[in-house]
C-alpha atoms as a PDB file:
ATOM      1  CA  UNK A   1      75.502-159.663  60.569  1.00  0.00           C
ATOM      2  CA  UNK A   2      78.839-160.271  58.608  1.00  0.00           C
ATOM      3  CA  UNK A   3      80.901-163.197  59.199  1.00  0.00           C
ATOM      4  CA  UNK A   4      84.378-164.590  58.915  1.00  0.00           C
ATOM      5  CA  UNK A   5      83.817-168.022  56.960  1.00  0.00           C
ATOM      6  CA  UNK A   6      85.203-171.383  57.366  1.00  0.00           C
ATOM      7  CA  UNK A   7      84.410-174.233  55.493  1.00  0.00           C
ATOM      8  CA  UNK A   8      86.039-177.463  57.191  1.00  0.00           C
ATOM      9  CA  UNK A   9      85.336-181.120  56.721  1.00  0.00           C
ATOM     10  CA  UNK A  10      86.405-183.624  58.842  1.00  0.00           C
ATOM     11  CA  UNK A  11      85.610-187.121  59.720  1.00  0.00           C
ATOM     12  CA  UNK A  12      82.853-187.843  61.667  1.00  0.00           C
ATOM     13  CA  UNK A  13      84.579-189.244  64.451  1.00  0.00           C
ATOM     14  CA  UNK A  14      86.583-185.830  64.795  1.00  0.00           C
ATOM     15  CA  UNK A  15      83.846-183.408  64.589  1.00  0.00           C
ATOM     16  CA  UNK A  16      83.723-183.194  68.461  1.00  0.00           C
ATOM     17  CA  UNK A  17      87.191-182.870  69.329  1.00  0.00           C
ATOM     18  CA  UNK A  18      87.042-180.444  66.209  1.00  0.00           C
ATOM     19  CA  UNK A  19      84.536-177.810  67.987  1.00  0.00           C
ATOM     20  CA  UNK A  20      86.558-178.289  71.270  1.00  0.00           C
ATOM     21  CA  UNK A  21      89.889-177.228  70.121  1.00  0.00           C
ATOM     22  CA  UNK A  22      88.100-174.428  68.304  1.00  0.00           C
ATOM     23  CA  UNK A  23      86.429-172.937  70.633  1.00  0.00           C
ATOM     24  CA  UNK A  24      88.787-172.908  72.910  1.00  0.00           C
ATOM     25  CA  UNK A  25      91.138-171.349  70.133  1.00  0.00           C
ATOM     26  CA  UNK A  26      88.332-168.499  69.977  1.00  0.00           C
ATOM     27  CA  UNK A  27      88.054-167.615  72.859  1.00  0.00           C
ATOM     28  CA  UNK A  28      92.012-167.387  73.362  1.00  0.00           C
ATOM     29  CA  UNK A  29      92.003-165.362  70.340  1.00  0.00           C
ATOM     30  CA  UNK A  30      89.144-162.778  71.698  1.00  0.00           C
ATOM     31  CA  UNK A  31      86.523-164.065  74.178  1.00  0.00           C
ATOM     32  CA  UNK A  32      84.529-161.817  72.820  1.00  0.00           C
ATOM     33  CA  UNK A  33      83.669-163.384  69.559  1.00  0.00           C
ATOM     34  CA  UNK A  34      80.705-164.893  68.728  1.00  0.00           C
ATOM     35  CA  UNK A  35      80.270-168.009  66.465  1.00  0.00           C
ATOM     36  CA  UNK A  36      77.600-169.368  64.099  1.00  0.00           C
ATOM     37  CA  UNK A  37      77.823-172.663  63.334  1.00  0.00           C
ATOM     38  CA  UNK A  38      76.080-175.659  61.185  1.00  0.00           C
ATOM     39  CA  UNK A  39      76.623-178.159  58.461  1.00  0.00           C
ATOM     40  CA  UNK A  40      76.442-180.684  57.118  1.00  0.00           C
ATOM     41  CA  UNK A  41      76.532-183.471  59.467  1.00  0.00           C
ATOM     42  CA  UNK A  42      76.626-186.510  57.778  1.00  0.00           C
ATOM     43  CA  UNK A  43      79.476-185.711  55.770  1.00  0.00           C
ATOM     44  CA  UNK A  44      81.824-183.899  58.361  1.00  0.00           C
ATOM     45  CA  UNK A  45      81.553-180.597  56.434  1.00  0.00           C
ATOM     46  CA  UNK A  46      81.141-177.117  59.162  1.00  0.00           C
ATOM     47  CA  UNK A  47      80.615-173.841  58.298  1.00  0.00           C
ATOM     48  CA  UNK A  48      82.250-172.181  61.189  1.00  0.00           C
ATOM     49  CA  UNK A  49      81.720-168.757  61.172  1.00  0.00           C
ATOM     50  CA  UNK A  50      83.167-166.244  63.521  1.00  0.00           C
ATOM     51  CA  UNK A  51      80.964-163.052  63.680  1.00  0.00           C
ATOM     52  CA  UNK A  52      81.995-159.504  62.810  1.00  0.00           C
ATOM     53  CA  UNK A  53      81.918-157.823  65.762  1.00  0.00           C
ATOM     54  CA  UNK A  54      79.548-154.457  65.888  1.00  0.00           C
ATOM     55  CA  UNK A  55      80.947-151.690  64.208  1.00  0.00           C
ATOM     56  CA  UNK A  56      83.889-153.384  63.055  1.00  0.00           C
ATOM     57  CA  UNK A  57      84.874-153.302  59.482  1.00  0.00           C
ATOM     58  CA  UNK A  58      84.699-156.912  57.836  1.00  0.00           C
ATOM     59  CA  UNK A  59      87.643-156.540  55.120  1.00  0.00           C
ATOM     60  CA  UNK A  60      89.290-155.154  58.257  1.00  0.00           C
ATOM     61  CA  UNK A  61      88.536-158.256  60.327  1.00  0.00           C
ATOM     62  CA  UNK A  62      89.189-160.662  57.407  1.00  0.00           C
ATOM     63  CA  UNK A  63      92.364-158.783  57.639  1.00  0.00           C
ATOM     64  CA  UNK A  64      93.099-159.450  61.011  1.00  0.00           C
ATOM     65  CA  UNK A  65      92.047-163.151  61.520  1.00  0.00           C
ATOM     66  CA  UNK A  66      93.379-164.774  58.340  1.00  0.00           C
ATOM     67  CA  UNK A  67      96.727-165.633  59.550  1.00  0.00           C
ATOM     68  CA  UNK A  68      96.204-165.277  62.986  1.00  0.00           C
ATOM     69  CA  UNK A  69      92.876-167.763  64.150  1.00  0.00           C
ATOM     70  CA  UNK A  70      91.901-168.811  60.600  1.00  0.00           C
ATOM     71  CA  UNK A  71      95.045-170.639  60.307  1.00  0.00           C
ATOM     72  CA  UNK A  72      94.902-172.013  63.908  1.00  0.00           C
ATOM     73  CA  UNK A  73      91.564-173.394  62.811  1.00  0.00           C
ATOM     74  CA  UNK A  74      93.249-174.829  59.565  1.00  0.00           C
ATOM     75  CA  UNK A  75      95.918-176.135  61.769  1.00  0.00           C
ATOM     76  CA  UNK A  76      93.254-177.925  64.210  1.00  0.00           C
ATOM     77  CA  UNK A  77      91.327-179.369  61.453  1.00  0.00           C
ATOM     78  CA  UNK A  78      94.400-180.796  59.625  1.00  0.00           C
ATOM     79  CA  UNK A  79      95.933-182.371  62.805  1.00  0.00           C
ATOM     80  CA  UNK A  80      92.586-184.157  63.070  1.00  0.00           C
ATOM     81  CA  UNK A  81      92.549-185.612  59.393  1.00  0.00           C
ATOM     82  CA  UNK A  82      90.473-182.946  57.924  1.00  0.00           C
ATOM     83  CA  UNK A  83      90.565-180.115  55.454  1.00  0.00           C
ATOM     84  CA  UNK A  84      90.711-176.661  55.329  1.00  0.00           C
ATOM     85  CA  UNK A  85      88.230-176.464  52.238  1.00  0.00           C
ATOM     86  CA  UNK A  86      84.841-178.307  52.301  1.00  0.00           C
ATOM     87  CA  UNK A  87      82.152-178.631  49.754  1.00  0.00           C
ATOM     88  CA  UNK A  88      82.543-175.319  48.256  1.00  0.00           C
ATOM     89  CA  UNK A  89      86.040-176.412  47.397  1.00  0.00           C
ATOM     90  CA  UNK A  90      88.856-174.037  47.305  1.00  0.00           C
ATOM     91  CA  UNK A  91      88.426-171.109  45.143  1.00  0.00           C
ATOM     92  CA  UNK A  92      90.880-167.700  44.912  1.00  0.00           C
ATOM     93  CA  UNK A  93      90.304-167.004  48.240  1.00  0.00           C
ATOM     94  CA  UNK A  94      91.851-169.883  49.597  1.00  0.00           C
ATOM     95  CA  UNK A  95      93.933-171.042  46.892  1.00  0.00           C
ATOM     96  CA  UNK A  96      97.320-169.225  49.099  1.00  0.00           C
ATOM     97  CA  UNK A  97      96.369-172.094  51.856  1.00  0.00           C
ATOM     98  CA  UNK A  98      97.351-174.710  49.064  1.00  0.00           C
ATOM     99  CA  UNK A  99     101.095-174.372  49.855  1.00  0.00           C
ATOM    100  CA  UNK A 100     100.195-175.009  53.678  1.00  0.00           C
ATOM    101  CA  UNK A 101      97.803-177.936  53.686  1.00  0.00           C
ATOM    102  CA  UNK A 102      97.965-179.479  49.441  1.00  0.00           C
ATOM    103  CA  UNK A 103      99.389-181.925  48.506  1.00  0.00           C
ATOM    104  CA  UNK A 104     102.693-180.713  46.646  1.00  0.00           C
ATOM    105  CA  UNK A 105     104.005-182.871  44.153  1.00  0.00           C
ATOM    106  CA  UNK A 106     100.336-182.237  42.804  1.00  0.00           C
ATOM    107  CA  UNK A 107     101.170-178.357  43.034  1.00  0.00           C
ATOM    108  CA  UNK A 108     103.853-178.723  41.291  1.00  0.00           C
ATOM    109  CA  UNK A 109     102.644-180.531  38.844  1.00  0.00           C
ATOM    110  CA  UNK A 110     100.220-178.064  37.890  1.00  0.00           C
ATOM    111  CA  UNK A 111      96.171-178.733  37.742  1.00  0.00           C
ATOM    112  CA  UNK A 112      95.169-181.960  37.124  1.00  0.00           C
ATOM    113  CA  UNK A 113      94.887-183.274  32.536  1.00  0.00           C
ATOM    114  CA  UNK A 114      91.799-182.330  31.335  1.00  0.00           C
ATOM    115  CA  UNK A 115      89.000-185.147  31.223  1.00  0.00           C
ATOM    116  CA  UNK A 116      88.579-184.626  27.727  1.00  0.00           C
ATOM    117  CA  UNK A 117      91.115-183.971  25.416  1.00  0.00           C
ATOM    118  CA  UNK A 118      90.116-182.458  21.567  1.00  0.00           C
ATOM    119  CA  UNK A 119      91.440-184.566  19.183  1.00  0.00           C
ATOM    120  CA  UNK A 120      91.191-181.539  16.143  1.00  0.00           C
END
């Protein structure tokens, strides 16, 4: 079964309150979605997945959820100190939610100096 994925990390003493709020955002959003959910405990990072429906397209559902529950999710993990983007970082996919939830004097400043710098 396709999914719609999330990657969020939040502190451990949120992770509770996290999977409240976001259920009950589901299931305002469509109570007929299903989730699939694990991670990685012990460092606050989820993968909360919503489930492509049956016969439902999944570019079509990606579509329809990114600014619409994804961001609610966002929204409910960044109102409880976490982060939109977990271990698997942020990537092209995500790199749009960088104006909502990075830092931006870093944005502006462009990516980080290289580590290493050639000296030839």
């Amino acid at each position: 079964m396709s999914r719609h994925e999330h990657y969020i990390s939040l502190p451990l003493s949120s992770i509770q309150r996290f999977l409240d709020l976001a259920g009950s955002q589901v299931r305002s959003y469509d109570a007929d979605l299903e989730l699939s959910i694990y991670g990685h405990v012990g460092d606050g990072n989820l993968h909360y997945n919503v489930l492509v429906p049956a016969g439902v397209d999944r570019l079509e559902f990606t579509k329809r959820v990114e600014d619409g529950l994804s961001l609610q999710l966002h929204d409910g993990a960044a109102a409880l100190g976490g982060t939109f983007s977990a271990e698997h970082g942020v990537g092209r996919f995500k790199k749009h939610l960088l104006e909502r939830y990075g830092d931006l004097g870093r944005i502006a400043a462009g990516s980080r100096p290289p580590l290493i710098r050639r000296t030839s």
